[in-house]
Protein backbone atom coordinates (compact mmCIF):
# COMPACT_ATOMS: atom_id res chain seq x y z
CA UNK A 1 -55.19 -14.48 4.01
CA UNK A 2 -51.71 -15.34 4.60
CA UNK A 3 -48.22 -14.22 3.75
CA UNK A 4 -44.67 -14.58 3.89
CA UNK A 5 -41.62 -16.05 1.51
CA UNK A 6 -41.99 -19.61 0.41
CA UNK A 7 -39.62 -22.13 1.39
CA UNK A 8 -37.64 -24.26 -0.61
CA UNK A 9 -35.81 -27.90 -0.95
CA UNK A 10 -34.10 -29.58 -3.44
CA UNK A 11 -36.93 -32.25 -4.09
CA UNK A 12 -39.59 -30.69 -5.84
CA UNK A 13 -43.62 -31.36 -5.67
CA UNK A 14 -44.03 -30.66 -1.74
CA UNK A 15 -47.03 -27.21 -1.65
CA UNK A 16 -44.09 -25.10 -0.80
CA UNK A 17 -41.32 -26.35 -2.82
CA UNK A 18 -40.19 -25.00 -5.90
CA UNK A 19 -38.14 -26.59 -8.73
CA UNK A 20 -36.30 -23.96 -9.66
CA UNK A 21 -35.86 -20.11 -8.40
CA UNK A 22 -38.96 -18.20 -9.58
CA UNK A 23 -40.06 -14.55 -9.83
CA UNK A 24 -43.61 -14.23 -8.17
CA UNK A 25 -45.96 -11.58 -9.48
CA UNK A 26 -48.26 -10.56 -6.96
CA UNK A 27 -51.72 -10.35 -7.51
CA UNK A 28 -54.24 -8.30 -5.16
CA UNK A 29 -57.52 -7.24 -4.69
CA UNK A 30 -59.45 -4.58 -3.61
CA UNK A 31 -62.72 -4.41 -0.65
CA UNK A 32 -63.52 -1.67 -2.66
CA UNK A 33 -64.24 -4.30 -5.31
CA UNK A 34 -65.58 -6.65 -3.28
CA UNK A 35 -69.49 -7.65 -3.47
CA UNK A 36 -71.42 -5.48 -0.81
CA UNK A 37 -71.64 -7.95 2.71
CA UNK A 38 -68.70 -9.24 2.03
CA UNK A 39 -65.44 -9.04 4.44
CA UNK A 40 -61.69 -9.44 4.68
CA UNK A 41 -59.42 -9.70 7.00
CA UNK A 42 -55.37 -10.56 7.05
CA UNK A 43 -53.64 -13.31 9.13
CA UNK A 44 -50.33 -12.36 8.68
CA UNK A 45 -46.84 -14.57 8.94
CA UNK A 46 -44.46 -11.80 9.00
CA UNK A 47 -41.82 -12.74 11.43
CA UNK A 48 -41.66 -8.77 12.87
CA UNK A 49 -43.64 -6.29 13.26
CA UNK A 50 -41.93 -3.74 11.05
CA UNK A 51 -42.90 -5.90 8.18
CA UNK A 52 -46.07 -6.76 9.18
CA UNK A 53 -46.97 -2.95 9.63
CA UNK A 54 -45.26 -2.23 6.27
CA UNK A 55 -47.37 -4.99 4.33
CA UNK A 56 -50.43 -4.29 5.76
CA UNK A 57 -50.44 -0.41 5.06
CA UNK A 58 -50.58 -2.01 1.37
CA UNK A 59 -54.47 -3.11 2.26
CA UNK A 60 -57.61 -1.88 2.80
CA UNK A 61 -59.08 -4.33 4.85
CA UNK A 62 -58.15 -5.10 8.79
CA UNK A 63 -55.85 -7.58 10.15
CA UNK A 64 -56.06 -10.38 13.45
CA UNK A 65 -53.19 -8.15 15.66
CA UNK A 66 -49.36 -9.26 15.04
CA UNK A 67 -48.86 -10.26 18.66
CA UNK A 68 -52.08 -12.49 18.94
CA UNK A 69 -50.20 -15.69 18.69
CA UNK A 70 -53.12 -17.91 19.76
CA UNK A 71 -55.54 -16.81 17.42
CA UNK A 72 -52.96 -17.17 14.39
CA UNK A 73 -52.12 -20.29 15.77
CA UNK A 74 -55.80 -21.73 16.11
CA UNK A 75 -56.61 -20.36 12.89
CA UNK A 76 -53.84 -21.74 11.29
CA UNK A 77 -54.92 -25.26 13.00
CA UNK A 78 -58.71 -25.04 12.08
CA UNK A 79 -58.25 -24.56 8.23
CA UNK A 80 -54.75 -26.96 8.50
CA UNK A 81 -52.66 -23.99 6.16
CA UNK A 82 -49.54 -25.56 5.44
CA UNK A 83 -48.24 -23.14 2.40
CA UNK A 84 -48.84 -19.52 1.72
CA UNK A 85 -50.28 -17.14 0.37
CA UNK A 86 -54.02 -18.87 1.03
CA UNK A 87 -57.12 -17.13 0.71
CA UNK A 88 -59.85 -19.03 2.86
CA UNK A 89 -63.67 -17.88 2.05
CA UNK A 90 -66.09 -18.59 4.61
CA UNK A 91 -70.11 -18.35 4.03
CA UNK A 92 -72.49 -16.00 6.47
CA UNK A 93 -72.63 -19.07 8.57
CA UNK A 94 -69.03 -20.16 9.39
CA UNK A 95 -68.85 -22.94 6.94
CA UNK A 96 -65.83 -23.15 4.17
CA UNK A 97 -67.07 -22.02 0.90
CA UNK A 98 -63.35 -22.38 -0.53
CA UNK A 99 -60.32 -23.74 1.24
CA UNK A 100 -57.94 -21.79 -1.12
CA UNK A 101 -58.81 -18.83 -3.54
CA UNK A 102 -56.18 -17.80 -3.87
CA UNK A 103 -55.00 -18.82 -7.06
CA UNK A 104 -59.05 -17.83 -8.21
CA UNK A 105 -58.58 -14.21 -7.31
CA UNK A 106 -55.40 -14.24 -9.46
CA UNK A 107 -56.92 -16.10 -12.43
CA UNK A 108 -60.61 -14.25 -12.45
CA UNK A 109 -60.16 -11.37 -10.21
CA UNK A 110 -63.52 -10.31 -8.85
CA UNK A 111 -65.33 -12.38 -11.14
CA UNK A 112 -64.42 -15.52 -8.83
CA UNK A 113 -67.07 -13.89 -6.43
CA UNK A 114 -68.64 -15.86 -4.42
CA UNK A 115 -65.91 -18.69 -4.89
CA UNK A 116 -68.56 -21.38 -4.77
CA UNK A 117 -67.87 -24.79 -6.43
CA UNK A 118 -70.98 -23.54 -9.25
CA UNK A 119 -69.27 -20.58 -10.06
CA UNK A 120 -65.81 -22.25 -10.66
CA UNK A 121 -67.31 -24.68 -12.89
CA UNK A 122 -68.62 -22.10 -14.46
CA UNK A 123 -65.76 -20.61 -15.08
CA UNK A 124 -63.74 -23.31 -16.05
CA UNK A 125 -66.55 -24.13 -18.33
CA UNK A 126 -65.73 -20.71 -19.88
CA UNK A 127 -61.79 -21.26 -20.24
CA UNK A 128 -62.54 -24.63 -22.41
CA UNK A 129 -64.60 -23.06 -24.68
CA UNK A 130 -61.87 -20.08 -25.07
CA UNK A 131 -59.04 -22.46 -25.37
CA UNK A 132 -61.04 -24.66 -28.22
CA UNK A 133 -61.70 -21.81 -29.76
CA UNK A 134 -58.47 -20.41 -29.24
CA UNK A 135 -56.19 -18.88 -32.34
CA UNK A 136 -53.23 -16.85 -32.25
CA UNK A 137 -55.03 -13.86 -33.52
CA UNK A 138 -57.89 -14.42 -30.81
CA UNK A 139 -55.19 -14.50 -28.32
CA UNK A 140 -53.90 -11.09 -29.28
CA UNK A 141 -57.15 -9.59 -29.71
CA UNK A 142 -57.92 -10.06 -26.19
CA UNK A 143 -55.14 -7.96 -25.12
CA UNK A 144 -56.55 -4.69 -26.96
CA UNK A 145 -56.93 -5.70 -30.31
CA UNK A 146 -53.31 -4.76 -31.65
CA UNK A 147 -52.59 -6.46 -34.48
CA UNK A 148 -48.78 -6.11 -34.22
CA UNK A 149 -45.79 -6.99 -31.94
CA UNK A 150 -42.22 -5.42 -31.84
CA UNK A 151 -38.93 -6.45 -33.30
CA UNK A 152 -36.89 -3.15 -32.04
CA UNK A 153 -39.23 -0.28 -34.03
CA UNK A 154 -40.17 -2.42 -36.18
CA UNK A 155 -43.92 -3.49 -36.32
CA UNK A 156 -44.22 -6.80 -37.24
CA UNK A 157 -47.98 -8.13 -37.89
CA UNK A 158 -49.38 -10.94 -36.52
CA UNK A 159 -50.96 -12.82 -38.90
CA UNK A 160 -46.93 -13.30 -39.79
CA UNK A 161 -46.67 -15.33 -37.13
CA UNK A 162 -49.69 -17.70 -38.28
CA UNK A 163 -48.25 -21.66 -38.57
CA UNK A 164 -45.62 -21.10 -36.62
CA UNK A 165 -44.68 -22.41 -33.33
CA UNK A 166 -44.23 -19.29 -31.30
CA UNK A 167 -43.61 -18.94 -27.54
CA UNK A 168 -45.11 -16.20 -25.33
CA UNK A 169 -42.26 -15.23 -22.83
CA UNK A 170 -43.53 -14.05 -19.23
CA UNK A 171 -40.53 -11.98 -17.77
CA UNK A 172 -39.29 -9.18 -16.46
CA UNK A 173 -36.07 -7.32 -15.93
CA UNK A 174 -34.27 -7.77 -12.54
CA UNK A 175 -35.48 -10.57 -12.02
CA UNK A 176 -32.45 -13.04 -11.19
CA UNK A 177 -34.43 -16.66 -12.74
CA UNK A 178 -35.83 -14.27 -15.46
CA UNK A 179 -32.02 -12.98 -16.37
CA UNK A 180 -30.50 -16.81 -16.04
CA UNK A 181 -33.19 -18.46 -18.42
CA UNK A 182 -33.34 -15.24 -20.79
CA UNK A 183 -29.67 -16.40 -21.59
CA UNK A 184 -30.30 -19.82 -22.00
CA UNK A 185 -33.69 -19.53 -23.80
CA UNK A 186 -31.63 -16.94 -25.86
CA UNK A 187 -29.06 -19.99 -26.68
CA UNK A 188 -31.66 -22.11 -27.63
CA UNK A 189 -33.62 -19.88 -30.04
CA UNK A 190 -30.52 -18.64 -31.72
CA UNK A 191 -30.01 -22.50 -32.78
CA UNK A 192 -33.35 -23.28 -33.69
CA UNK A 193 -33.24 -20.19 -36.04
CA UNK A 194 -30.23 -21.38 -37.05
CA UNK A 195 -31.91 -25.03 -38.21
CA UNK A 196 -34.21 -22.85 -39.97
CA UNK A 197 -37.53 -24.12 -37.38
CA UNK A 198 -40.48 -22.20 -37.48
CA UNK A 199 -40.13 -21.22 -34.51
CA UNK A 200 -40.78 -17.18 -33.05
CA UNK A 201 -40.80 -16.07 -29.09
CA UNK A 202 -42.78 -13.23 -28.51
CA UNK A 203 -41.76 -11.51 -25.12
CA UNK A 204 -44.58 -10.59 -22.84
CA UNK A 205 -43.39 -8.17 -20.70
CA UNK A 206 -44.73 -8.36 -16.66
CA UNK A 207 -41.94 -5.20 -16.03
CA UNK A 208 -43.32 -2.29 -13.74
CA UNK A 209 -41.49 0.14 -15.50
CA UNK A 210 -41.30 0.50 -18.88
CA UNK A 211 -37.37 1.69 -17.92
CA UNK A 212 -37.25 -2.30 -17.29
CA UNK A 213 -38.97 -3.24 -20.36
CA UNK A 214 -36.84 -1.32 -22.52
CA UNK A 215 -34.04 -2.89 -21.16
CA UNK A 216 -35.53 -6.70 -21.44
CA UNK A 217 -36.02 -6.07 -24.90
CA UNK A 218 -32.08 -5.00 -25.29
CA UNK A 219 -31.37 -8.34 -23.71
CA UNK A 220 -33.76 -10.60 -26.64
CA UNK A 221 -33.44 -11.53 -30.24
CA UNK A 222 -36.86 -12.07 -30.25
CA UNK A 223 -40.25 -9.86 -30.70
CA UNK A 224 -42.35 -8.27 -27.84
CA UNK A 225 -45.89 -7.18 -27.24
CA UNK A 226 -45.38 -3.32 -27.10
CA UNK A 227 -45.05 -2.13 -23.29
CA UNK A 228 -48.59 -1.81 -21.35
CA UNK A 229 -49.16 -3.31 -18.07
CA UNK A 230 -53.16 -4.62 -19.23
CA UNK A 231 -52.36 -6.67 -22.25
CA UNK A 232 -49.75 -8.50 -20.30
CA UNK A 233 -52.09 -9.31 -17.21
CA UNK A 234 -54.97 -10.35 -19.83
CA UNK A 235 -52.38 -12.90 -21.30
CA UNK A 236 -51.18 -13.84 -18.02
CA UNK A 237 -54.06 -14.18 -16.21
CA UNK A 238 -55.48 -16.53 -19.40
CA UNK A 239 -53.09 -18.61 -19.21
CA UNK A 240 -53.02 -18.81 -15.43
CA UNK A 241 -49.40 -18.19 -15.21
CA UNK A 242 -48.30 -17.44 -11.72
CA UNK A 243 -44.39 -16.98 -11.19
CA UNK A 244 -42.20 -15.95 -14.13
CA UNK A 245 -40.11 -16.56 -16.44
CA UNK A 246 -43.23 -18.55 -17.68
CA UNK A 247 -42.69 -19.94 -21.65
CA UNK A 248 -46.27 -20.60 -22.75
CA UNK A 249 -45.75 -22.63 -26.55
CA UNK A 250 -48.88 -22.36 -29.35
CA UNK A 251 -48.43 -24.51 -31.94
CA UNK A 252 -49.14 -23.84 -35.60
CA UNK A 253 -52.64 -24.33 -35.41
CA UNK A 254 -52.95 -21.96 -32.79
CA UNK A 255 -53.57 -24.01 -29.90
CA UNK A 256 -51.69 -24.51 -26.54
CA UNK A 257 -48.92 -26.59 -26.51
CA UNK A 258 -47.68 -26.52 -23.38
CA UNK A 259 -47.32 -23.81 -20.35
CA UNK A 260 -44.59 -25.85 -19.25
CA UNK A 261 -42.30 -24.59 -22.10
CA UNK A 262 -39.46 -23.27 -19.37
CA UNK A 263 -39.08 -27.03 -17.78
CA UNK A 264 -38.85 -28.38 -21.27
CA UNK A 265 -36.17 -26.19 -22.40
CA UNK A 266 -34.01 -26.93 -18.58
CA UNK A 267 -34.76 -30.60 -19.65
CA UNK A 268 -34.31 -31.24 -23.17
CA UNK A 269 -32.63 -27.71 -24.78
CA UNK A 270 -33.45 -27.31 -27.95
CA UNK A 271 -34.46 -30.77 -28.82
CA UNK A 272 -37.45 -29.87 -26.77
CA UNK A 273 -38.28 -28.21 -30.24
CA UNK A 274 -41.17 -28.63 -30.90
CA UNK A 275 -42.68 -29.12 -27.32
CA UNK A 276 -45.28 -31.90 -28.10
CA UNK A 277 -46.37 -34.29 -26.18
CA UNK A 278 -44.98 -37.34 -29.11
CA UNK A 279 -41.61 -35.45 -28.72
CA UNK A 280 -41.40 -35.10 -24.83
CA UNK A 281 -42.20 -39.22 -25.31
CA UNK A 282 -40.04 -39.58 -27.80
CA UNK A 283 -36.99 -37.70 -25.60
CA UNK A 284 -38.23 -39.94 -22.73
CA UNK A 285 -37.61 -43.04 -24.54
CA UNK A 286 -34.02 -41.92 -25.33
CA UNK A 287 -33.55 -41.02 -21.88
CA UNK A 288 -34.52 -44.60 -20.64
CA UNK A 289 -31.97 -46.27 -23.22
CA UNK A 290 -28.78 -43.95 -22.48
CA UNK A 291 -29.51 -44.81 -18.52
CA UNK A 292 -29.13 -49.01 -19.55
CA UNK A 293 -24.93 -47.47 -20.07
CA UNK A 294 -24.73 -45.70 -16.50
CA UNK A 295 -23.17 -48.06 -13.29
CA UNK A 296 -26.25 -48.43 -10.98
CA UNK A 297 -24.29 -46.66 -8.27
CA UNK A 298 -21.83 -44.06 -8.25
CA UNK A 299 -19.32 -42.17 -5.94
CA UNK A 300 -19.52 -38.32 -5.97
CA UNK A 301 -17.03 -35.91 -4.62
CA UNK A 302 -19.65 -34.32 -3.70
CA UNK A 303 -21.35 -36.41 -1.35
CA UNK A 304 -19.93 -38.83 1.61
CA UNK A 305 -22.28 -41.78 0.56
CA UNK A 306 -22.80 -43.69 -2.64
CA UNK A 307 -25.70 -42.75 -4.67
CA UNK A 308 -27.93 -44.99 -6.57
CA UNK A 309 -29.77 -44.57 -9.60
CA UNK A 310 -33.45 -44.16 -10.09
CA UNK A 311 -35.70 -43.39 -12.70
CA UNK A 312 -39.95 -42.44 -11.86
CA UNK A 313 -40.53 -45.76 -11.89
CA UNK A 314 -38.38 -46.05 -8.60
CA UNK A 315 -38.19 -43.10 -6.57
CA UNK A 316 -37.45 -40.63 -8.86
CA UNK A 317 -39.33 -37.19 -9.82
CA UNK A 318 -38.44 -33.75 -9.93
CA UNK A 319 -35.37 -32.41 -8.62
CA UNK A 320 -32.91 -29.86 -8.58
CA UNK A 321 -29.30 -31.26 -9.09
CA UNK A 322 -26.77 -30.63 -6.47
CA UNK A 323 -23.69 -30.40 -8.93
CA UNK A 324 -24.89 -28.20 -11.70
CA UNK A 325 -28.24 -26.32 -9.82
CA UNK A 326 -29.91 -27.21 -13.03
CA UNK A 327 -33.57 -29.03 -13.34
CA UNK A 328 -33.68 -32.78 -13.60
CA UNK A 329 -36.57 -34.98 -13.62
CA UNK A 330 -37.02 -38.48 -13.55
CA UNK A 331 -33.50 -40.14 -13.85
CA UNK A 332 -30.79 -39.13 -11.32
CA UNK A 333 -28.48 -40.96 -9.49
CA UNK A 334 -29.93 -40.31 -5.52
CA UNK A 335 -29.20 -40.59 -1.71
CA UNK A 336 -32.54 -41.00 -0.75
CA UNK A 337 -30.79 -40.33 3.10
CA UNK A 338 -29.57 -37.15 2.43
CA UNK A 339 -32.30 -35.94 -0.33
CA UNK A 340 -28.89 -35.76 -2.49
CA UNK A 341 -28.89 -35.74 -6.39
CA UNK A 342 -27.37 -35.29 -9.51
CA UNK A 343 -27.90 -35.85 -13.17
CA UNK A 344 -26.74 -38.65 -14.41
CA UNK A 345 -24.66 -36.82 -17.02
CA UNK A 346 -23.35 -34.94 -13.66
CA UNK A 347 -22.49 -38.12 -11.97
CA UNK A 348 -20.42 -38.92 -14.93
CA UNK A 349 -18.81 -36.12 -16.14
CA UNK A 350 -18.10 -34.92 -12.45
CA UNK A 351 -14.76 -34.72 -11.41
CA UNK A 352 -14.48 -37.70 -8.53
CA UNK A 353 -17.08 -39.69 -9.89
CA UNK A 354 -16.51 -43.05 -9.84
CA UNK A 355 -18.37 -46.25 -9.37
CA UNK A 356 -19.34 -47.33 -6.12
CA UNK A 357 -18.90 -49.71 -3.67
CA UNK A 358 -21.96 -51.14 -3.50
C-alpha cells in the first residue's frame, strides 16, 4: 500500500489529477480485522523519514524499510503504480488477485475480503438491488433508523422531505474546498428557495469533532443529519463518495440523481436545478449555440500566445480555468502548448481580451 499527496494539473482526467481542490477522507483498516492468513505490509512514498516514521506508527502491520530504494523501486515497476494510495492484493501464490483495492476497502470495508473478481460482483450485485430499491426513507434508515434531521433544534421529519429534490451535502469544517463551495452552494440554494423549487440540502456532516460540526451548521441555511460519526460513514460509504464537499442529489421519487451534484452546480449554478440528465442536455445545447457568437481565437492578457477555441468534440474536456480558478468543461478557448485555458465567458469578459491574430 502506498502513500503520499496527490499531484495536480490544470487538465483534469489524468489518475492523479484533480478538477478542483478536494478534501480527502481517509479510510483505513485494521489486521486485526483482517481474515486469519492474511498479511499486510506498507510501501511507503514519504519523501523523509520523519514522516514516514510518523505515518506508519498509525498501522499495525510492517513496512518494506524507508531507505530500501530498490525494492520500492522494483515494486513500484512490477505492479506499474502510477497514482496513490493503491492497495495491491496478491493470492498465496504470488499472482494479482486485485491490482487496486483500494477504493474496495473504502466502499465495503472488510467485507471486500478476499477482493476476488466473484466477490466484487457480488457486491456490486448487492448495491443495484439497494439503489432500485432505494427511497429516501430507506436511505435514512440505514444510518440508525432516525426518522428526523436538524434545522437548528428543530427536528424536522423525514417523510417531509418526501417529493422533493433534496441534496445530501458531504463536508466538513476547515476544510478550505468545503468552506469555498459551502458559500457558493449557499448562493445557489438561497435562489432556488427563492423561485419557490422543491428543493432541500440536508448536510451530512464527515467533521471529527462535533466542535466542527456545530460550527458547519452555523455556516448553512439548510438541515443536517444530527452529529454522529456512523450514520455519516454508512451514507458515505453507500454512495461511494471519496473526497468532499461531495453533493449527492435524490430526486422526488427517491432515487439517485446524480453524485456529481458539486460539478453541476461549478458548471451550470442554479440552472443546474434540477440535476437531470434532460436538463444537463438541455444546458449543453445552450452552451453549443452561445459558442456559434465567440471569435474562434482570442488574445488573453494572460497568456503570451493566442488561444483557440474548442469544444469535446475537438480537444476539449475538463479543466480548471486559468483566469477565474473555477471548473469548466467542454468549451474553453485553449493553448494546447501551454495546457492554458479559460472560459469562454473569461476570454470575453477579461480585461485584454481581444481577438487574435490568427
Amino acid at each position: 500500500m502506498a502513500r503520499s499527496s496527490a499531484s495536480t494539473s490544470r487538465r483534469t482526467g489524468t489518475r492523479n489529477a484533480r478538477p478542483s481542490p478536494r478534501c480527502w477522507p481517509r479510510p483505513t483498516t485494521s489486521s486485526r480485522s483482517a481474515a486469519p492468513g492474511s498479511r499486510w505490509s506498507w510501501l511507503s512514498c514519504d519523501e523523509d523519514r520523519p514522516s514516514f516514521e510518523r505515518f506508519h506508527r498509525t498501522m499495525p502491520w510492517p513496512a518494506v524499510p524507508f531507505g530500501d530504494l530498490q525494492c520500492k523501486k522494483r515494486l513500484s515497476e512490477r505492479f506499474q503504480v502510477e497514482g496513490i494510495p493503491r492497495l495491491v492484493v496478491l493470492a498465496p501464490d504470488g499472482e494479482v488477485v486485485h491490482a487496486d483495492a483500494a477504493d474496495l476497502v473504502h466502499r465495503y470495508g472488510e467485507g471486500a475480503f478476499p477482493f476476488t473478481a466473484a466477490r466484487v460482483a457480488e457486491l456490486e450485485a448487492d448495491d443495484e438491488r439497494k439503489y432500485a430499491s432505494q427511497t429516501l426513507e430507506k436511505l435514512f434508515s440505514i444510518v440508525d433508523g432516525r426518522g428526523y434531521v436538524n434545522r437548528g433544534k428543530e427536528q424536522v421529519p423525514i417523510s417531509s422531505l418526501v417529493g422533493k429534490t433534496v441534496g445530501l451535502y458531504f463536508s466538513a469544517h476547515r476544510c478550505a474546498p468545503c468552506i469555498k463551495f459551502t458559500a457558493k452552494l449557499a448562493a445557489i440554494y438561497s435562489n432556488l428557495k427563492g423561485k419557490a423549487e422543491d428543493f432541500e440540502i440536508v448536510y451530512i456532516p464527515m467533521d471529527k469533532e462535533e466542535d466542527g460540526y456545530l460550527q458547519s451548521c452555523s455556516d448553512m441555511p439548510w438541515l443536517a443529519l444530527p452529529y454522529d460519526g456512523a450514520p455519516s460513514r454508512e451514507l458515505a460509504r453507500y454512495f461511494n463518495v471519496q473526497e468532499i464537499p461531495t453533493l449527492v442529489v435524490v430526486g422526488p421519487d427517491g432515487k439517485t440523481v446524480t453524485r456529481d451534484g458539486r460539478n453541476l452546480v461549478n458548471l451550470y449554478l442554479d440552472m443546474a436545478f434540477p440535476f437531470t440528465e434532460e436538463q444537463i442536455r438541455l444546458l449543453q445545447e445552450m452552451e453549443d449555440e452561445d459558442a456559434k457568437g465567440y471569435p474562434q481565437s482570442l488574445r488573453h492578457s494572460g497568456h503570451r500566445h493566442d488561444l483557440n477555441i474548442v469544444s469535446d468534440k475537438s480537444g476539449g474536456g475538463p479543466y480548471i480555468c486559468c483566469e477565474c480558478d473555477e471548473q469548466g468543461l467542454g468549451w474553453a478557448y485553449q493553448c494546447i502548448a501551454c495546457g492554458y485555458e479559460i472560459h469562454l465567458r473569461c476570454g470575453r469578459n477579461a480585461e485584454g481580451g481581444s481577438a487574435g491574430t490568427g
